[in-house]
N, C-alpha and C. Protein backbone atom coordinates (compact mmCIF):
# COMPACT_ATOMS: atom_id res chain seq x y z
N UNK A 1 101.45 67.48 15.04
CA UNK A 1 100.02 67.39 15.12
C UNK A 1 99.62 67.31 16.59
N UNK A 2 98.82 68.08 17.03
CA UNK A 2 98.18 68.25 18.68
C UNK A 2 96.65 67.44 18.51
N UNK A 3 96.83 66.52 19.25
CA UNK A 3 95.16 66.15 19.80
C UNK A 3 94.69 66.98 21.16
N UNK A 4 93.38 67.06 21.24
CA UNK A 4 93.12 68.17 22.29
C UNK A 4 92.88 66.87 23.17
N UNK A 5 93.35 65.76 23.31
CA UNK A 5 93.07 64.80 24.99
C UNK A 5 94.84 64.24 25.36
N UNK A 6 95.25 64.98 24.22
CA UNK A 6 97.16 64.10 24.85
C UNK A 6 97.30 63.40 23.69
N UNK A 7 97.53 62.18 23.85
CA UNK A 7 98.15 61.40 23.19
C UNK A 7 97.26 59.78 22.98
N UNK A 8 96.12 60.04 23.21
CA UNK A 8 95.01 59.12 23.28
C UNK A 8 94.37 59.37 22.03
N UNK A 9 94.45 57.84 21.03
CA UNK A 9 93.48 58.56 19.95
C UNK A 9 92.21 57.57 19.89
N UNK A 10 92.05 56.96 20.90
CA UNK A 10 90.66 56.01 20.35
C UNK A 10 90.48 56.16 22.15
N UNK A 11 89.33 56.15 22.75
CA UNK A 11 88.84 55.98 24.23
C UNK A 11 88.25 54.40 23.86
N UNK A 12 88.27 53.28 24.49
CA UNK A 12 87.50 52.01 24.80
C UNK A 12 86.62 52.37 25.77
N UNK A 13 85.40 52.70 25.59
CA UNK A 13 84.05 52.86 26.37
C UNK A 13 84.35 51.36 27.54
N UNK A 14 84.25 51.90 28.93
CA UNK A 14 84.52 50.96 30.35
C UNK A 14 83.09 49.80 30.04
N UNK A 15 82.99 49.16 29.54
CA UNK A 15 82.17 48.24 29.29
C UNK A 15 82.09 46.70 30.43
N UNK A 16 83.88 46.75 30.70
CA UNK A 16 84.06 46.23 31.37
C UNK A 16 83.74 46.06 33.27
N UNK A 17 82.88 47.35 33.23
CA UNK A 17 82.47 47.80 34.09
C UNK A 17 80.99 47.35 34.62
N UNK A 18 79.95 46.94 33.48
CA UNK A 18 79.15 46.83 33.46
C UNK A 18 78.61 45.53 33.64
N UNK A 19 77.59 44.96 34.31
CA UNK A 19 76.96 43.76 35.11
C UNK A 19 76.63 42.67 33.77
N UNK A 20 75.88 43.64 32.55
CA UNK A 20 75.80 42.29 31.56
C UNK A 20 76.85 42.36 30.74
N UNK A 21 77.93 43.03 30.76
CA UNK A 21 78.96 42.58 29.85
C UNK A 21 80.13 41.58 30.27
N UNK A 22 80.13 41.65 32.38
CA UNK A 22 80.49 40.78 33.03
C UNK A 22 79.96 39.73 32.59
N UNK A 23 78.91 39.41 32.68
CA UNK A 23 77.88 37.83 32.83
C UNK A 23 78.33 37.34 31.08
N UNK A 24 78.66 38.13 30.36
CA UNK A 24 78.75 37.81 29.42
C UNK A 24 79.95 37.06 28.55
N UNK A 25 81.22 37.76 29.05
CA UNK A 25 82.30 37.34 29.09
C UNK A 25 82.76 36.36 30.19
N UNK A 26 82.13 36.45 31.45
CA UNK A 26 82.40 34.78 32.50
C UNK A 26 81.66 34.04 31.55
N UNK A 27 80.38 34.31 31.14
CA UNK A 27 79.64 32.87 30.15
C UNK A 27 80.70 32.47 29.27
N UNK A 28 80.77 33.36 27.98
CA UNK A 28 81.87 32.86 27.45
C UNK A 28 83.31 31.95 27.92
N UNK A 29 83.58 32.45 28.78
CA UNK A 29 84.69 31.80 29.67
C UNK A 29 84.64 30.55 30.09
N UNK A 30 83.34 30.40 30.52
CA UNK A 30 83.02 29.18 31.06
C UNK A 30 82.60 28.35 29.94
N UNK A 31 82.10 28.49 29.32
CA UNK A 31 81.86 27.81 28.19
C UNK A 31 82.83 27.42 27.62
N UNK A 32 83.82 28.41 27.04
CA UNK A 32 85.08 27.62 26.43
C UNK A 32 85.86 26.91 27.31
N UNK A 33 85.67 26.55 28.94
CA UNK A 33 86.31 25.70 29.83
C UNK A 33 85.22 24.09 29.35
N UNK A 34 84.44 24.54 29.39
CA UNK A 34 83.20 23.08 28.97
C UNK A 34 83.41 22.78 27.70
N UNK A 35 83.44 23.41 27.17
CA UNK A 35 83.40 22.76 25.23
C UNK A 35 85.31 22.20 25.60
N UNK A 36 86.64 22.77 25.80
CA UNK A 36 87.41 22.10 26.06
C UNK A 36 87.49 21.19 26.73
N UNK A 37 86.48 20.58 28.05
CA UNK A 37 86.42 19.60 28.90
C UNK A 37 85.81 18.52 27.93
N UNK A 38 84.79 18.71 27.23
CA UNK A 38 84.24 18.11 26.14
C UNK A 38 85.12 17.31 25.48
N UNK A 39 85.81 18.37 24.52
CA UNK A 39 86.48 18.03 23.17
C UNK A 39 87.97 17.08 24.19
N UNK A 40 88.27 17.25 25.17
CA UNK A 40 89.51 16.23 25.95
C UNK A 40 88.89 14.88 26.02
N UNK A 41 87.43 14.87 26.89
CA UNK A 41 87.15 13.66 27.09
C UNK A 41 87.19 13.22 25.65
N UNK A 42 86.15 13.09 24.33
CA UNK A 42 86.16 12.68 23.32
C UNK A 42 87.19 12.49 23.07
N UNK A 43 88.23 13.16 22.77
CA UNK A 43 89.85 12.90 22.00
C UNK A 43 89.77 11.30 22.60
N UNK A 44 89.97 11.79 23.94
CA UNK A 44 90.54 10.92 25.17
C UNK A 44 89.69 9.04 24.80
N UNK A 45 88.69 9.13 24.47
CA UNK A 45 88.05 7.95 24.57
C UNK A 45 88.13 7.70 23.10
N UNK A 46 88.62 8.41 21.86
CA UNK A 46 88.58 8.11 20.62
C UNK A 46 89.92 7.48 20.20
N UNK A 47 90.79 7.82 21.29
CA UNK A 47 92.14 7.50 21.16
C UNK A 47 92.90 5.92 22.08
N UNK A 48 91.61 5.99 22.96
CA UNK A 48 91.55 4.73 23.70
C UNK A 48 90.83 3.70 23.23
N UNK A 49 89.99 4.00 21.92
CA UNK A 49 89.46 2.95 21.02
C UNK A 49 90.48 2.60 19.98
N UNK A 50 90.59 3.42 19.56
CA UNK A 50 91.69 3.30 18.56
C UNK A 50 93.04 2.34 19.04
N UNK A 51 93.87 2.57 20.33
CA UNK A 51 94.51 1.76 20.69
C UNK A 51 94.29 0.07 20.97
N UNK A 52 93.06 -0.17 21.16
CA UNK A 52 92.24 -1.49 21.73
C UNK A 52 92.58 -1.66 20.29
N UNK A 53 92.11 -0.88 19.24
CA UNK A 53 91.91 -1.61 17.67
C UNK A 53 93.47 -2.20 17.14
N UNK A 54 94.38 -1.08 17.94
CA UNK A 54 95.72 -1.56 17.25
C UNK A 54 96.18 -2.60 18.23
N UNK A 55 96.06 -3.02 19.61
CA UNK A 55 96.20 -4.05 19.94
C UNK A 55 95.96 -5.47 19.40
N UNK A 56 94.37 -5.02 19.35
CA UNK A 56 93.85 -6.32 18.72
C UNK A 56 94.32 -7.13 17.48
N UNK A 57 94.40 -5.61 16.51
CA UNK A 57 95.12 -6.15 14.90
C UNK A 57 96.14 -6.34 15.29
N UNK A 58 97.39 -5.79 15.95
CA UNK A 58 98.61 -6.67 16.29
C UNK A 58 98.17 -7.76 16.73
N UNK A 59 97.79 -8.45 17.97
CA UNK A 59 97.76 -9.73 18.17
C UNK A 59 96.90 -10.77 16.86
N UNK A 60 96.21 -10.11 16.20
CA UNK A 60 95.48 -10.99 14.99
C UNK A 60 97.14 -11.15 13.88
N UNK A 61 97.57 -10.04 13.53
CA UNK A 61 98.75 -10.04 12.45
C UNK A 61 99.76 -11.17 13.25
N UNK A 62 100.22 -11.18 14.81
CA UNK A 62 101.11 -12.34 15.05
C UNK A 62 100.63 -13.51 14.87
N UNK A 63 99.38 -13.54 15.06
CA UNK A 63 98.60 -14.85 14.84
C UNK A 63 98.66 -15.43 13.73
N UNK A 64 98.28 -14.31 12.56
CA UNK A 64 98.27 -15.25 10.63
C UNK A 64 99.87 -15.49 10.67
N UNK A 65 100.85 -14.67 11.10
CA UNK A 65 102.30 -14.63 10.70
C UNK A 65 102.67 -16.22 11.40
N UNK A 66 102.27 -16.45 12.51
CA UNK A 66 102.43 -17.75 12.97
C UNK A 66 101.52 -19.08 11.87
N UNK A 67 100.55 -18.70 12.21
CA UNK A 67 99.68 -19.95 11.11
C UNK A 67 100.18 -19.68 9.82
N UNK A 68 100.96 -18.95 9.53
CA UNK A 68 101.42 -18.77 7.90
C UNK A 68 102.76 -19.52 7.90
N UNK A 69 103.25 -19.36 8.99
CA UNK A 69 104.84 -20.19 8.63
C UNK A 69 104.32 -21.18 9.24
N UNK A 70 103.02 -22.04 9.91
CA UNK A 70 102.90 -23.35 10.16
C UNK A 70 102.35 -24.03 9.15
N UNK A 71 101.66 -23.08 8.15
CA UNK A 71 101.37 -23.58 6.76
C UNK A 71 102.05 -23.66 5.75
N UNK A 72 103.08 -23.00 6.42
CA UNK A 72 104.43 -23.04 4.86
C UNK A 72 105.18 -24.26 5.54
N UNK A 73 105.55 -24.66 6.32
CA UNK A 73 106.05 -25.99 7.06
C UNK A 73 105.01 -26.93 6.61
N UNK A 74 103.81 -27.00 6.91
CA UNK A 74 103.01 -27.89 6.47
C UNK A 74 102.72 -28.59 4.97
N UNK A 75 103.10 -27.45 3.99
CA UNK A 75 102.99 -27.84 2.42
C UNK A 75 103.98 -28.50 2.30
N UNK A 76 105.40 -28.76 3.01
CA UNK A 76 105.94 -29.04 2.59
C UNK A 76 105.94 -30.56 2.67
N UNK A 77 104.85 -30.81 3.87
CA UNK A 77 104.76 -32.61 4.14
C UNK A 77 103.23 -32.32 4.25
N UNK A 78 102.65 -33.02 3.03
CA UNK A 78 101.74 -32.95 3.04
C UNK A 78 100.84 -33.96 3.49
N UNK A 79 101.37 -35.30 3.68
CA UNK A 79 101.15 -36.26 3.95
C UNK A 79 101.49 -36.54 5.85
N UNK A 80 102.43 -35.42 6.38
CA UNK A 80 102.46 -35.06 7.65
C UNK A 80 101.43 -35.11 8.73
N UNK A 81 101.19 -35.56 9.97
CA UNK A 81 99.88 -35.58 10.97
C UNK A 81 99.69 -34.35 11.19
N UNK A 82 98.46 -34.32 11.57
CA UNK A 82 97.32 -32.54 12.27
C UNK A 82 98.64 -31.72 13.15
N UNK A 83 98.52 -30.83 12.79
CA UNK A 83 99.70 -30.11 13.44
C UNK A 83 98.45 -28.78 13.82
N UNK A 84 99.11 -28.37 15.01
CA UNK A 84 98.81 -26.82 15.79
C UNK A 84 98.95 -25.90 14.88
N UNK A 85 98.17 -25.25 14.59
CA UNK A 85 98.03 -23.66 13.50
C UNK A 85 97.58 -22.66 14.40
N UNK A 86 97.05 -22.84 15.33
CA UNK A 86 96.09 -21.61 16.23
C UNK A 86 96.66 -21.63 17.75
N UNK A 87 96.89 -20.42 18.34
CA UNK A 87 96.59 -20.97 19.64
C UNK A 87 95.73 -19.47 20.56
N UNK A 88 95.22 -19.65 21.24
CA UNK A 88 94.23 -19.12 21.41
C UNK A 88 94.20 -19.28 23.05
N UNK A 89 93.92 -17.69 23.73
CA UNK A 89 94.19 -17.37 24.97
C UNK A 89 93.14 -16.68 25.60
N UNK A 90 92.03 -17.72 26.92
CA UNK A 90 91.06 -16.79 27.60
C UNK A 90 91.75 -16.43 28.62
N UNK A 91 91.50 -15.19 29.14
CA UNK A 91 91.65 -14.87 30.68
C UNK A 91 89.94 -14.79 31.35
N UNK A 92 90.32 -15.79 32.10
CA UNK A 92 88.64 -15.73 32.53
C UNK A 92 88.52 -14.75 33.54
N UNK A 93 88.89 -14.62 34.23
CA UNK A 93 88.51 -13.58 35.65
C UNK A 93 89.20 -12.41 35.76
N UNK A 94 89.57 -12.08 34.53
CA UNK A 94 89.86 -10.67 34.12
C UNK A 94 88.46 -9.89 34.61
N UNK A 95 87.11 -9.53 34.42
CA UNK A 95 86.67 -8.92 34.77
C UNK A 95 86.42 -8.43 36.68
N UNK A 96 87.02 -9.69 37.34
CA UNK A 96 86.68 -9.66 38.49
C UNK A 96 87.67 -9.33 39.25
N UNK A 97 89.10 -9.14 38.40
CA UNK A 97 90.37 -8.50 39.07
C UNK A 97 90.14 -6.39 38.39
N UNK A 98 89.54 -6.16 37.64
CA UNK A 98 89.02 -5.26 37.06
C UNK A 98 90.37 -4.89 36.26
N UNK A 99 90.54 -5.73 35.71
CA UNK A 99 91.92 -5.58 34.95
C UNK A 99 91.47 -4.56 33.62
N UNK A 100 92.44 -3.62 33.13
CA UNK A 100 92.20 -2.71 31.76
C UNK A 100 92.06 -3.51 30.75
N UNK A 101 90.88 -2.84 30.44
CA UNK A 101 90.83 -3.29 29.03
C UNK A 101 92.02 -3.16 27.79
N UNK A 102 92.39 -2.63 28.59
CA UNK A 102 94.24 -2.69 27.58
C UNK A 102 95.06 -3.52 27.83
N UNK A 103 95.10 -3.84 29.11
CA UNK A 103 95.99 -4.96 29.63
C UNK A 103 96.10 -6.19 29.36
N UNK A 104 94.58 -6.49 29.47
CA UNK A 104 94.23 -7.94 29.03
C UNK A 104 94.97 -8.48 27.76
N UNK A 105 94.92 -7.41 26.52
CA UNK A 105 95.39 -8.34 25.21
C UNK A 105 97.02 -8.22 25.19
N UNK A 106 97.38 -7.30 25.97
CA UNK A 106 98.98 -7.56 26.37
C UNK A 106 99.22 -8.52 27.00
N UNK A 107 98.76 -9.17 27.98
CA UNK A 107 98.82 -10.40 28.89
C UNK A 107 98.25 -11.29 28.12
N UNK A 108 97.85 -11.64 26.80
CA UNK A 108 97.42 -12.64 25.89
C UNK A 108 98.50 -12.82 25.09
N UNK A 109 99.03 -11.58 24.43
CA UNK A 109 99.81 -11.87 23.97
C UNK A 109 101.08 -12.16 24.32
N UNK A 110 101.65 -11.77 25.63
CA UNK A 110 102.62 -12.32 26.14
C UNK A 110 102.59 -13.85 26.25
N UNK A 111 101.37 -14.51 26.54
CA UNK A 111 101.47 -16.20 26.85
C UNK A 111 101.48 -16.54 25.92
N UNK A 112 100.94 -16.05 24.53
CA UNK A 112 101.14 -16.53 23.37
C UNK A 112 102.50 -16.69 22.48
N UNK A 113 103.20 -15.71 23.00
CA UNK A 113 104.37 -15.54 22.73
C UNK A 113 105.74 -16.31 23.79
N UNK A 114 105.23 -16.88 24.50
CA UNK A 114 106.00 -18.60 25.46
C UNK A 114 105.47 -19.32 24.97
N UNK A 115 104.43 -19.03 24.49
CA UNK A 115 104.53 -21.10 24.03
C UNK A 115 104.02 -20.88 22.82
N UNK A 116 104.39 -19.97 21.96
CA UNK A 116 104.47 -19.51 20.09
C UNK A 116 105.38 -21.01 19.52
N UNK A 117 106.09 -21.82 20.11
CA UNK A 117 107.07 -22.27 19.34
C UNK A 117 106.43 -23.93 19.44
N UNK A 118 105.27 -23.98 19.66
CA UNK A 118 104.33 -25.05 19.18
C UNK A 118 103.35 -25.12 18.02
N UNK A 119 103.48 -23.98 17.65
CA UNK A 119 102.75 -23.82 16.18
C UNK A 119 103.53 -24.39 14.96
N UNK A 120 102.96 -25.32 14.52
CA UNK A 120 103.60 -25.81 13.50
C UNK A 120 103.62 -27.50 13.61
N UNK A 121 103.84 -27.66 15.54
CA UNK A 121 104.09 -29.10 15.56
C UNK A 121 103.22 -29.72 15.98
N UNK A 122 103.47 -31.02 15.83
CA UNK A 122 102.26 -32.18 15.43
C UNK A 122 101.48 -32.09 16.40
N UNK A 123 100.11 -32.03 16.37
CA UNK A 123 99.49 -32.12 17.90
C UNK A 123 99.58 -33.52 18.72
N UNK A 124 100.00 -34.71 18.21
CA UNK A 124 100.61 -35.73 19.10
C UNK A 124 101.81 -35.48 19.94
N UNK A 125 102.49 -34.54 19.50
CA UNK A 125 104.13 -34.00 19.91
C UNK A 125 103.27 -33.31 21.69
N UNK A 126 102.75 -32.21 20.81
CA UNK A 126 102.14 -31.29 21.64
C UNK A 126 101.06 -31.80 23.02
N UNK A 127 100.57 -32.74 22.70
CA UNK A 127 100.07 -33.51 23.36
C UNK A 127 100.69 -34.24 24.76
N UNK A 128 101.81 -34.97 24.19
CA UNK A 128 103.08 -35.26 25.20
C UNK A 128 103.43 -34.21 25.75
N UNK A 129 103.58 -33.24 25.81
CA UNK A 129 104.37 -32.23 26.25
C UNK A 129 103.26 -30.71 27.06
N UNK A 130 101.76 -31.43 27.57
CA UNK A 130 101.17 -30.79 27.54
C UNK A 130 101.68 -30.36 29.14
N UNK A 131 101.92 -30.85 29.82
CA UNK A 131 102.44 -30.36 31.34
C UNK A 131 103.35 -29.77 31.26
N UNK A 132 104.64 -29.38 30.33
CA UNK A 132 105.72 -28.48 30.23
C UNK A 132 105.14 -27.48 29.71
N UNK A 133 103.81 -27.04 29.12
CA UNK A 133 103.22 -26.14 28.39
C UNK A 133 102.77 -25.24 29.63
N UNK A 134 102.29 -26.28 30.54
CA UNK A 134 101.39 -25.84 31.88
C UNK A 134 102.80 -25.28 32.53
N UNK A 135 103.21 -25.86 32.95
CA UNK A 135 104.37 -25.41 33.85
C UNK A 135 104.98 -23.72 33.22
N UNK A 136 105.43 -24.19 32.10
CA UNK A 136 105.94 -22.71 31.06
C UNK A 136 105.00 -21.40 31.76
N UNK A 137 103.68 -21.78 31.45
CA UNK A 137 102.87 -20.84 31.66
C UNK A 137 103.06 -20.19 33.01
N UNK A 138 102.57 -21.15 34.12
CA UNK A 138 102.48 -20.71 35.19
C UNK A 138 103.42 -20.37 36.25
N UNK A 139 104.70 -21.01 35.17
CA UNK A 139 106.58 -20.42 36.38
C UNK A 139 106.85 -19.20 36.01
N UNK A 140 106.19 -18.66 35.06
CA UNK A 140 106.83 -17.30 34.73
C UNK A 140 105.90 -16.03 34.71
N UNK A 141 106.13 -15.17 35.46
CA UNK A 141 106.01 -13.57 35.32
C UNK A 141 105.61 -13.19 34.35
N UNK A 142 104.47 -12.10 34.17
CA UNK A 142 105.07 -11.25 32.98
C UNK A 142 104.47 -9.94 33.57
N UNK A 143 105.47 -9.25 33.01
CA UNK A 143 105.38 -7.77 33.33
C UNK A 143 104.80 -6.99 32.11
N UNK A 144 103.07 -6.39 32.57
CA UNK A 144 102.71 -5.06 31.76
C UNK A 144 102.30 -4.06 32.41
N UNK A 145 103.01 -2.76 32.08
CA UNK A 145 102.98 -0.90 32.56
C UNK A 145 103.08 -1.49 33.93
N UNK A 146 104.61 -2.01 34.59
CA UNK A 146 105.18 -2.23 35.62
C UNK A 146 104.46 -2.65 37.01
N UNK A 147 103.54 -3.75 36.44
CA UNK A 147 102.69 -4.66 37.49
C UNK A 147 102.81 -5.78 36.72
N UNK A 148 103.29 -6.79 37.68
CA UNK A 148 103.67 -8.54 37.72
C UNK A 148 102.72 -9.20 37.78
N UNK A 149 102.15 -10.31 36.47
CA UNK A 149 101.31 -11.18 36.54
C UNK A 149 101.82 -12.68 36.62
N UNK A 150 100.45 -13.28 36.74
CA UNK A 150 101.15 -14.62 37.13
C UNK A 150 99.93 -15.54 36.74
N UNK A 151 100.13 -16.93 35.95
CA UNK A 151 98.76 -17.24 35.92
C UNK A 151 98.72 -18.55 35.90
N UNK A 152 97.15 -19.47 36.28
CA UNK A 152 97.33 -20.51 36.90
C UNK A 152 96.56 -21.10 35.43
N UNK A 153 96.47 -22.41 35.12
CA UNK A 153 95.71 -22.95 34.19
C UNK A 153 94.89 -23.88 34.49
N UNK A 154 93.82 -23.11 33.89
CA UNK A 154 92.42 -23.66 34.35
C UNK A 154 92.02 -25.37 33.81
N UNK A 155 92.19 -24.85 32.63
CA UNK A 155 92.03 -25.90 31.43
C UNK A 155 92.70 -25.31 30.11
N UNK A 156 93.14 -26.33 29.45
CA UNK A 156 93.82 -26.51 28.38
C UNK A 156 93.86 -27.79 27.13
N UNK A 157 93.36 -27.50 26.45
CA UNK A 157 92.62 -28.00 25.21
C UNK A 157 94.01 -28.03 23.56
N UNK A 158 93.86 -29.04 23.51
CA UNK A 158 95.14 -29.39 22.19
C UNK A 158 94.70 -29.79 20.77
N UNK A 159 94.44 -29.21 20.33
CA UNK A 159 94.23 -29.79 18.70
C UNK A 159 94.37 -29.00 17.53
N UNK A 160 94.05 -29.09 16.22
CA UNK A 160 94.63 -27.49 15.31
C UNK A 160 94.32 -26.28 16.03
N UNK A 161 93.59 -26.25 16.69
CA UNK A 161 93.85 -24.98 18.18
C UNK A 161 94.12 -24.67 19.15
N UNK A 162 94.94 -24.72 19.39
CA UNK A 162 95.83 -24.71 21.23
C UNK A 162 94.80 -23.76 22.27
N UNK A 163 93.58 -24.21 22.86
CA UNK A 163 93.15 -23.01 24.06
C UNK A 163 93.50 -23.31 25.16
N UNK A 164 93.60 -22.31 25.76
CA UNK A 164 94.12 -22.40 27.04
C UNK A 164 92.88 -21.39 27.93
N UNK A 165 92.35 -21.32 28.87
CA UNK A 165 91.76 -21.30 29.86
C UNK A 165 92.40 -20.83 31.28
N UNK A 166 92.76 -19.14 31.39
CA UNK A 166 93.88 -19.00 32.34
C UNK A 166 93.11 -18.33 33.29
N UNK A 167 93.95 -18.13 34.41
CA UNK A 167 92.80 -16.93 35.87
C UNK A 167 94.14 -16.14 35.67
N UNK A 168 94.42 -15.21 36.07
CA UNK A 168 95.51 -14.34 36.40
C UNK A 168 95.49 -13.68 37.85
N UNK A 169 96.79 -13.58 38.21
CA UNK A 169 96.89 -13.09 39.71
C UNK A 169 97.80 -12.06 39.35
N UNK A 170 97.31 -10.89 40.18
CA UNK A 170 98.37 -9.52 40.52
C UNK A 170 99.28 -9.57 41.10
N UNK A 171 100.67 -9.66 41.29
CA UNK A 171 101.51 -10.09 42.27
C UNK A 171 102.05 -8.30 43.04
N UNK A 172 101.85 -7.42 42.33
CA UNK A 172 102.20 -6.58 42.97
C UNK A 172 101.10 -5.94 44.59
């Protein structure tokens, strides 16, 4: 079979040549660079809520799992004194070190997790022992996404709720 142009069977009219079919296809172009800049940020901040949420419910789930085995200790003496069920962690000057909002409940839950092994006991116990609580806190480090904290205690409060009242320092 012979075509009379060669071996060409469809011509694409040079369109590409032309001033509004340019403007038309950069629009497009650019546009799908913006609607993708778009749809990143959103992901980006839907996925950074979402993490705050699973922080938070983790540190709430260690929390009942603790008051749950200080209440299963507790039924068993029922006649037993007020014992610690809660303990409960501010960082006050977190906003003024401009610490992440992610960081913060990692650095809560790390202090909660040094002195976790007062839940359960008597708050007279706990009471005595409130300067080894202080000390615990403030001799030790903790490391989150490889920057060293350190924290001083402000105030600290003892009764079925352990609060504590901390500042935090950056050591790096």
């Amino acid at each position: 079979m012979a075509y009379p142009r060669g071996s060409v069977l469809m011509h694409v009219p040079p369109y590409h040549k032309k001033n509004t079919w340019q403007r038309f296809i950069a629009g497009a172009l650019v546009g799908g660079i913006i609607a993708y800049i778009v749809f990143i940020f959103m992901f980006g901040s839907m996925y950074e809520n979402k993490l705050k949420e699973n922080l938070e419910l983790t540190s709430r789930v260690n929390d009942l799992k603790n008051q749950n085995e200080a209440l299963l200790k507790d039924t068993e003496n029922l006649k037993a004194p007020v014992k610690v069920s809660v303990i409960e962690i501010k960082i006050e000057n977190a906003e003024e070190l401009s610490l992440d909002s992610l960081v913060v409940p990692k650095l809560q839950e790390l202090v909660k997790d040094e002195i976790s092994h007062i839940t359960g006991q008597s708050v007279s116990i706990v009471e005595e022992i409130d300067q080894l609580l202080i000390s615990s806190i403030e001799n030790k480090e903790f490391t989150v996404d490889d920057l060293r904290y350190q924290f001083t205690v402000r105030m600290l409060v003892i009764s079925e709720t352990v609060k504590a009242f901390l500042e935090v320092e950056a050591l790096n």
